[in-house]
C-alpha atoms as a PDB file:
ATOM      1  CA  UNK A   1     -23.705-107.804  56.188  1.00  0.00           C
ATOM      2  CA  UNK A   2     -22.699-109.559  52.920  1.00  0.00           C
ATOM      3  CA  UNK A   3     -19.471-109.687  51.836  1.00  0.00           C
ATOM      4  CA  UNK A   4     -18.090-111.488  48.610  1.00  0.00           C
ATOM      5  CA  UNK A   5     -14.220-111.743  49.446  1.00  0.00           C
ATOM      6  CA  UNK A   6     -11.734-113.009  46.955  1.00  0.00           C
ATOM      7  CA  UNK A   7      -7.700-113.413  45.982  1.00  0.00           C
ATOM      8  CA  UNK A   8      -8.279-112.218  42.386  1.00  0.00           C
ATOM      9  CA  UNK A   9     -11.336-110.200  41.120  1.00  0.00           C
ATOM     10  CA  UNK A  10     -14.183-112.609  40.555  1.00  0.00           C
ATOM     11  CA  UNK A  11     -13.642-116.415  39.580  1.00  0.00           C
ATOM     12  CA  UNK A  12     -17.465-117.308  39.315  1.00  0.00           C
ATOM     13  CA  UNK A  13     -19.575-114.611  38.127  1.00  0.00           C
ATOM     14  CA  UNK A  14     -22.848-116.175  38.664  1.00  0.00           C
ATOM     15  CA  UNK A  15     -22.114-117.432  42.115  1.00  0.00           C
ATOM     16  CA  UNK A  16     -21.587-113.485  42.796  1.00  0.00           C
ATOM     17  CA  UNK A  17     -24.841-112.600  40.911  1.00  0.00           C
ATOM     18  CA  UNK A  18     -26.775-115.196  42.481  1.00  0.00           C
ATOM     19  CA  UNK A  19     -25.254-113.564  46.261  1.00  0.00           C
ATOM     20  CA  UNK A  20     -25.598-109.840  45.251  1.00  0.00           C
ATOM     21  CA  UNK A  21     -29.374-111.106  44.571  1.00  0.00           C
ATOM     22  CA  UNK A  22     -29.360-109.547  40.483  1.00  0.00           C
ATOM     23  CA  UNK A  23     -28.704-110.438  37.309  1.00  0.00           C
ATOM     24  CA  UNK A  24     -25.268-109.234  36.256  1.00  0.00           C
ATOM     25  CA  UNK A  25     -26.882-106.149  33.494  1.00  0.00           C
ATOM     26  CA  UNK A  26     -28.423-105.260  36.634  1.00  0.00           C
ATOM     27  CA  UNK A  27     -25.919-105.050  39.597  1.00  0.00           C
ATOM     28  CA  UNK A  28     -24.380-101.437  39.923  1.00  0.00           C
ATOM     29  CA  UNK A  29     -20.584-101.449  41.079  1.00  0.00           C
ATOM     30  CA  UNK A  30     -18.737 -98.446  43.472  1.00  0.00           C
ATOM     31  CA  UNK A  31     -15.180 -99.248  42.485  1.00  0.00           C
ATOM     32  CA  UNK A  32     -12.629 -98.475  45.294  1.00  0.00           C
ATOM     33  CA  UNK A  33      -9.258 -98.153  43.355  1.00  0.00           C
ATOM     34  CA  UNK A  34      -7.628 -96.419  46.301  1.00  0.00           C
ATOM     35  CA  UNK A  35      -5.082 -99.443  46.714  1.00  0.00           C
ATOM     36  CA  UNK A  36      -3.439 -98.119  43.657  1.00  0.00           C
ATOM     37  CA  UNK A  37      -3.036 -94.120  44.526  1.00  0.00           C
ATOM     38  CA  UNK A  38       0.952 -94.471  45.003  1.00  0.00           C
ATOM     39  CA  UNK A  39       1.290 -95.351  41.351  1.00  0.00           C
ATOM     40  CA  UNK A  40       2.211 -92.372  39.127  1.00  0.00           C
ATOM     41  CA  UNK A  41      -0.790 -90.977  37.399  1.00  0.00           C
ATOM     42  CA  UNK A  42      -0.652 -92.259  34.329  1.00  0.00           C
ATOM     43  CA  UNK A  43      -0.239 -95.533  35.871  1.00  0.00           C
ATOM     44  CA  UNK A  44      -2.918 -95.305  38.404  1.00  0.00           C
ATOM     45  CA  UNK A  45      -5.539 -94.092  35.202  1.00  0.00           C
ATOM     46  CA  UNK A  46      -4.141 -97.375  33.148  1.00  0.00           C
ATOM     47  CA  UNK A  47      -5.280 -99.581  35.374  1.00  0.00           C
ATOM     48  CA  UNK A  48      -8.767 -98.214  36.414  1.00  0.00           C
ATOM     49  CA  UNK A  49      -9.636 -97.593  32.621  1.00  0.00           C
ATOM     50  CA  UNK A  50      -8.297-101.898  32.584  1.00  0.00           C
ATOM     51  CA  UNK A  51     -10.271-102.560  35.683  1.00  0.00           C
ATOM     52  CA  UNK A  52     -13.437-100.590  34.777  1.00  0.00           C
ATOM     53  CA  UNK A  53     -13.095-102.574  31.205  1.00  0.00           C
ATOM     54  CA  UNK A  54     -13.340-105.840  32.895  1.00  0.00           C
ATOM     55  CA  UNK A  55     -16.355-105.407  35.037  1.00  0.00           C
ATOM     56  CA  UNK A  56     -18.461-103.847  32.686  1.00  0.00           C
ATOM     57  CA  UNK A  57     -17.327-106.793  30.458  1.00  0.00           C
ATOM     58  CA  UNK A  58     -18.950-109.197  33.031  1.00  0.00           C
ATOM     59  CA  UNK A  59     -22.081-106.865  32.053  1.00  0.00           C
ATOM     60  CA  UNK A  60     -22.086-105.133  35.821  1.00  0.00           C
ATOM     61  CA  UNK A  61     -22.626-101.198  35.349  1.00  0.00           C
ATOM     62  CA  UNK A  62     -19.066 -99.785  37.307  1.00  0.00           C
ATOM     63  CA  UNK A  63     -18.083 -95.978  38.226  1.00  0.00           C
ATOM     64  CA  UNK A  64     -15.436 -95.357  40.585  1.00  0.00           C
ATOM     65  CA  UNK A  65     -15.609 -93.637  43.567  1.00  0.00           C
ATOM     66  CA  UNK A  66     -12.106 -92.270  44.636  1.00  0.00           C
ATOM     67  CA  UNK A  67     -11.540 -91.836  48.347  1.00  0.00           C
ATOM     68  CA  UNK A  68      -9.630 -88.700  48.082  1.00  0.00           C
ATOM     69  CA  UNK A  69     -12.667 -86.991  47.192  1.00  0.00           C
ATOM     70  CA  UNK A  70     -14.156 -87.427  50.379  1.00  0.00           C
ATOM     71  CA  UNK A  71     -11.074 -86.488  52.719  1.00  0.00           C
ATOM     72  CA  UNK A  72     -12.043 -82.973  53.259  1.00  0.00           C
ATOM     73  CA  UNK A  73     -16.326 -83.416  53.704  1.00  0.00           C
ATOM     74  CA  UNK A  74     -17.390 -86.858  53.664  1.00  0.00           C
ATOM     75  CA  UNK A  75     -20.996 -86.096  54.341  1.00  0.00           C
ATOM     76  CA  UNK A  76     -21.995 -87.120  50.953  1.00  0.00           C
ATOM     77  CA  UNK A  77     -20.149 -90.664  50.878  1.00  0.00           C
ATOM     78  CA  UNK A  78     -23.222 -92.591  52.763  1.00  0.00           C
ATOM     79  CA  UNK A  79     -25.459 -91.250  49.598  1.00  0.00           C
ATOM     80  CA  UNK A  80     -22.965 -92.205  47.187  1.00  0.00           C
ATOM     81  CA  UNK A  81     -22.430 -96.199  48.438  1.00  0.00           C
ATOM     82  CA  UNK A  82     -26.272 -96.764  48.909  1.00  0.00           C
ATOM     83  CA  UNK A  83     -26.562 -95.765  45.383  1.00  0.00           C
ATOM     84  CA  UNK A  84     -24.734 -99.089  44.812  1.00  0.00           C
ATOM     85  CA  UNK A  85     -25.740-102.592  45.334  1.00  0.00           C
ATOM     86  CA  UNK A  86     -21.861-103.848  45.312  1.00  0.00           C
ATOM     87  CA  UNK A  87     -19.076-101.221  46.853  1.00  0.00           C
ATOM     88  CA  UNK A  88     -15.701-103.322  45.513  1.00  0.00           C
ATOM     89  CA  UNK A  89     -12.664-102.681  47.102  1.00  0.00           C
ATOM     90  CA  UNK A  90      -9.805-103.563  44.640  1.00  0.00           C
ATOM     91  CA  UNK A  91      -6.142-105.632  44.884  1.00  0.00           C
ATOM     92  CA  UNK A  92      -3.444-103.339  45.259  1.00  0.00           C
ATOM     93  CA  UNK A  93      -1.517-102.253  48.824  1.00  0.00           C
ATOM     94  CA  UNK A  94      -3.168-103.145  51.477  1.00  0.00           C
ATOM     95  CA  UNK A  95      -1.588-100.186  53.552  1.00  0.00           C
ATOM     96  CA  UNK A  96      -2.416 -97.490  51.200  1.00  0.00           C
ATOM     97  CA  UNK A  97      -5.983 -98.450  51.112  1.00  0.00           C
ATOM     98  CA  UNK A  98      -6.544 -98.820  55.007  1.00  0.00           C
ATOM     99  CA  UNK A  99      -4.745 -95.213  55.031  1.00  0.00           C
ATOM    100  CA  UNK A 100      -7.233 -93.449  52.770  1.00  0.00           C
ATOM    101  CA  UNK A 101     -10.098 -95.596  54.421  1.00  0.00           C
ATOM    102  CA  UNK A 102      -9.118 -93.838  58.187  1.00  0.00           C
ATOM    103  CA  UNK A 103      -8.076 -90.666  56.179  1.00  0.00           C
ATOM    104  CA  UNK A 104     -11.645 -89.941  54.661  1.00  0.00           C
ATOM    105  CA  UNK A 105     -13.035 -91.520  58.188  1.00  0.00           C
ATOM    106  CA  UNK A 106     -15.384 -93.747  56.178  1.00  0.00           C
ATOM    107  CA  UNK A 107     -14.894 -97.064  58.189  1.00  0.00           C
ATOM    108  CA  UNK A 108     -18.615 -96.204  59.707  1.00  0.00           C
ATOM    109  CA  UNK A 109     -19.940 -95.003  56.556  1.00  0.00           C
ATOM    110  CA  UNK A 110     -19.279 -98.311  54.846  1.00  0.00           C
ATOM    111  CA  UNK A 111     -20.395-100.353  57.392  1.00  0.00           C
ATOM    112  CA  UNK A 112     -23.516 -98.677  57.713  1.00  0.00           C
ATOM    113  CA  UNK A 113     -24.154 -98.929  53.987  1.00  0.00           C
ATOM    114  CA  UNK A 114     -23.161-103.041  54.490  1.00  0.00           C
ATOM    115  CA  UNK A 115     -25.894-102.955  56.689  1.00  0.00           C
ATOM    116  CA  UNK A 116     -28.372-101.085  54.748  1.00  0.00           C
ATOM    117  CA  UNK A 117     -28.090-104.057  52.037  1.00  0.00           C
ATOM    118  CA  UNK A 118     -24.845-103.167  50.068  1.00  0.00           C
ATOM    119  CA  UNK A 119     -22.683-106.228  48.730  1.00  0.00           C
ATOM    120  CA  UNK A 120     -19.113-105.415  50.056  1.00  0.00           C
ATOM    121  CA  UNK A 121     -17.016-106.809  47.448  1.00  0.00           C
ATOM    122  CA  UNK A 122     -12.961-107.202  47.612  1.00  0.00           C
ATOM    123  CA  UNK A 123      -9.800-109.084  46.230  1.00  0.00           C
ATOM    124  CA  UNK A 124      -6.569-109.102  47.495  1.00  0.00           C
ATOM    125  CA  UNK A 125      -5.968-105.845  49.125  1.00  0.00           C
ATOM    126  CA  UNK A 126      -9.622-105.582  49.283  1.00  0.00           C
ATOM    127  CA  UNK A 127     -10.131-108.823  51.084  1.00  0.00           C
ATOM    128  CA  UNK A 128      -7.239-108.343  53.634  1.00  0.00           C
ATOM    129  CA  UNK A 129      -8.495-104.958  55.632  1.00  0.00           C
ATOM    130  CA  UNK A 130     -11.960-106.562  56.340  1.00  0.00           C
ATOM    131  CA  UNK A 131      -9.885-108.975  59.112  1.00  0.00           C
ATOM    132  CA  UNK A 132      -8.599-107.925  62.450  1.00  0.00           C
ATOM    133  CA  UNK A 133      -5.311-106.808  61.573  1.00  0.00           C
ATOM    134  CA  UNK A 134      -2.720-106.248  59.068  1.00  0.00           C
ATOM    135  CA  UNK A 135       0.142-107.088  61.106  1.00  0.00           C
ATOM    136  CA  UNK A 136       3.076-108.905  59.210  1.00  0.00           C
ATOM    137  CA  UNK A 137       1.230-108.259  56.137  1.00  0.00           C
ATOM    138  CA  UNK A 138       4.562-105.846  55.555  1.00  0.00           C
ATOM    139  CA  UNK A 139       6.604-108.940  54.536  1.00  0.00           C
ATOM    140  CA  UNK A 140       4.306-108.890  50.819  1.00  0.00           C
ATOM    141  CA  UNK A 141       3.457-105.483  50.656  1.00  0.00           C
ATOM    142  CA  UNK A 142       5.336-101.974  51.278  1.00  0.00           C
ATOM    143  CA  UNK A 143       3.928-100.435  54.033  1.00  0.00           C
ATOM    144  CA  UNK A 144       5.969 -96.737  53.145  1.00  0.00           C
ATOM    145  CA  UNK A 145       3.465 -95.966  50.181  1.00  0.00           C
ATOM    146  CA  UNK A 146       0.690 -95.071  53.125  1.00  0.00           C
ATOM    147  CA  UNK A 147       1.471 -91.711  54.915  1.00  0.00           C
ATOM    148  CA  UNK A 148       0.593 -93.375  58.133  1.00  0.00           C
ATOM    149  CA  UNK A 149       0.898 -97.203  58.648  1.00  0.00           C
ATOM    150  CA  UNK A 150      -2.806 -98.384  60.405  1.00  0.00           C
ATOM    151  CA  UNK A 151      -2.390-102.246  61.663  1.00  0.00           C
ATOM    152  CA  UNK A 152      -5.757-102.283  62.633  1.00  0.00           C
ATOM    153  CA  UNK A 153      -8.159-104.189  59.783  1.00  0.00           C
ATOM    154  CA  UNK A 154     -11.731-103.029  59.473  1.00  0.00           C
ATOM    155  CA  UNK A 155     -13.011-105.959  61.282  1.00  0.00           C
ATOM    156  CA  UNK A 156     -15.662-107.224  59.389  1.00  0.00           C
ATOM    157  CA  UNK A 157     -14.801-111.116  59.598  1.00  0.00           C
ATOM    158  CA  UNK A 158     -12.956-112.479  62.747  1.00  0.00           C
ATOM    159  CA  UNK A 159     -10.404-113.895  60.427  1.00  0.00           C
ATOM    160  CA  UNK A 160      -7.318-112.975  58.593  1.00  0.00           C
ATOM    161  CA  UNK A 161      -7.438-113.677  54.653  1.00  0.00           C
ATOM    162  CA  UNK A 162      -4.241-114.894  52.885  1.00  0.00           C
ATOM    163  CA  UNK A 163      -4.903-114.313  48.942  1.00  0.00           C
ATOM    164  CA  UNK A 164      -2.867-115.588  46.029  1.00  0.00           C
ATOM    165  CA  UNK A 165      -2.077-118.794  48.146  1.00  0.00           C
ATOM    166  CA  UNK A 166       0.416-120.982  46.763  1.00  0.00           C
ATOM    167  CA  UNK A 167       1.670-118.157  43.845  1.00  0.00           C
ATOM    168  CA  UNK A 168       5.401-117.910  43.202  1.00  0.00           C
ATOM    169  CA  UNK A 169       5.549-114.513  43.780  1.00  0.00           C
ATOM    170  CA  UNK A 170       3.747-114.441  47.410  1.00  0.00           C
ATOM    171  CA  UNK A 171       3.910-117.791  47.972  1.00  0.00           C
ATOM    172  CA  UNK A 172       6.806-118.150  50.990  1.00  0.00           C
ATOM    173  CA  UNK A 173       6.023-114.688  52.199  1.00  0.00           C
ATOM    174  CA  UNK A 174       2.391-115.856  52.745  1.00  0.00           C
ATOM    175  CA  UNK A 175       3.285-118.997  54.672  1.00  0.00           C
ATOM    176  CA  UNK A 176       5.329-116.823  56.859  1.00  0.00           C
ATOM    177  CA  UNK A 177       2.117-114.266  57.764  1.00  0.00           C
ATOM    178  CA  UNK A 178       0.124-117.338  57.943  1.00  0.00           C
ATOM    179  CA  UNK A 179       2.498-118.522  60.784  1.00  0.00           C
ATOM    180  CA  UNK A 180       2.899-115.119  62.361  1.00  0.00           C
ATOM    181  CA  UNK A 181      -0.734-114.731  62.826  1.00  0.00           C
ATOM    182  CA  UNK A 182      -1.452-118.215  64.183  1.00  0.00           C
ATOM    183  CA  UNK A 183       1.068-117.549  66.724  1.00  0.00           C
ATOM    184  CA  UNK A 184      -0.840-114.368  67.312  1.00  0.00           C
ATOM    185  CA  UNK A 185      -4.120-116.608  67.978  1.00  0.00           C
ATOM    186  CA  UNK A 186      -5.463-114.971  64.658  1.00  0.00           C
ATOM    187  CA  UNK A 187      -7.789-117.364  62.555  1.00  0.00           C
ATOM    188  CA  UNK A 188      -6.836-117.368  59.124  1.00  0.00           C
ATOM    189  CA  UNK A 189      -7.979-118.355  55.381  1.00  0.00           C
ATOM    190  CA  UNK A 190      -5.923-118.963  52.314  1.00  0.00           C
ATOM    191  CA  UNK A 191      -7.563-118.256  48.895  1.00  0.00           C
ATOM    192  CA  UNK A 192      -5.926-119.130  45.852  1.00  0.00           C
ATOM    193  CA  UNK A 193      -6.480-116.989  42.643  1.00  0.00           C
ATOM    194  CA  UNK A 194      -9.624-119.176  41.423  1.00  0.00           C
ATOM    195  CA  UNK A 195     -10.838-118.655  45.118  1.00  0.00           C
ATOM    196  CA  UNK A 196     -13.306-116.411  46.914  1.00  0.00           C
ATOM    197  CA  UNK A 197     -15.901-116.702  50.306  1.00  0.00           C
ATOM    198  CA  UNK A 198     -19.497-115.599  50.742  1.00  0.00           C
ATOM    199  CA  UNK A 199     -19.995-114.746  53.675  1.00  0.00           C
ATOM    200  CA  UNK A 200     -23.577-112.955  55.351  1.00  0.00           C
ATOM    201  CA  UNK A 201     -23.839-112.298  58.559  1.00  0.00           C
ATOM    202  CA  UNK A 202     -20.275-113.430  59.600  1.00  0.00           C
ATOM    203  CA  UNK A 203     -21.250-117.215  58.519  1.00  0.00           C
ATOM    204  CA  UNK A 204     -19.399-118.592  55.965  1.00  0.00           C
ATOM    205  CA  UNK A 205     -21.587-120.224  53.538  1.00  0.00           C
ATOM    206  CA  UNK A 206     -19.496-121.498  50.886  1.00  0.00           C
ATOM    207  CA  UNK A 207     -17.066-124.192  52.772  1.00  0.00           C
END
């Protein structure tokens, strides 16, 4: 599995081409703007119309897939990520997004298409379910925007990631998780914003 993590979007856009294994014209993008669903409407449709601007500026061809499509018959979703070479799992809160990743019971799905030779891409948010756990996580984001809190992360690294490292506005609340989750015997990574990890195969392969 392949997984491009980061604290905000993507800081080196060759560096992802070159790991996704395409030229940027040529790498198609599943965006995963589920982070964001507790956001009015209008809201919610300002920023994916922003974020869909931005990747297709970095020349990537982007089309959302929403989550809550899926909730009631998922048996399409498999078909849907393998169409993709990237599946990018967006910055928003982290609880809301693990929510409507157990609500549309797609944790499988997506890590069978990971294994079928999709890119999982993710900031922020995006970044923080693939670890072990989301525990303390609560002290930077509201966990009462999901309709059921899920502490259990996705699991795809053995390590807990700690974006926007050293910001003003998560900066102390960070340090505190950081020290939580060590005490917890978690491994952990900071990222700053101009930060992200490659990672295949559970090796890390840009330290």
């Amino acid at each position: 599995m392949k997984l491009y993590l980061s604290s905000y979007r993507i800081p080196d856009l060759k560096k992802f081409s070159d790991f996704v294994g395409k030229e940027p014209a040529e790498i198609k993008m599943g965006l995963i703007l589920n982070s964001k669903d507790y956001k009015p409407a209008a809201e919610r449709l300002a920023k994916a119309e922003e974020l869909l601007k931005y990747f297709s500026g970095l020349g990537l061809q982007v089309k959302e897939i929403d989550l809550r499509d899926y909730v009631q018959d998922n048996s399409k979703l498999l078909e849907k990520f393998q169409e993709m070479d990237v599946i990018w799992l967006n910055g928003g809160n982290t609880f809301r997004l693990n929510w409507i990743i157990s609500e549309a019971k797609c944790e499988n799905i997506l890590k069978q298409a990971l294994k079928n030779g999709v890119v999982y891409g993710g900031d922020s948010a995006g970044a923080i379910i693939v670890g072990p756990t989301l525990k303390y996580y609560n002290s930077a984001d509201d966990p009462s925007v999901a309709e059921k809190i899920i502490y259990k992360g996705l699991n795809f690294v053995d390590f807990a990631v700690l974006p926007h490292w050293g910001s003003v506005e998560y900066g102390a609340a960070l340090e505190d998780i950081k020290r939580n989750l060590e005490k917890d015997n978690y491994k952990t990574i900071t990222l700053t914003d101009d930060e992200f990890l490659l990672i295949n195969d559970g090796k890390i392969l840009n330290t």
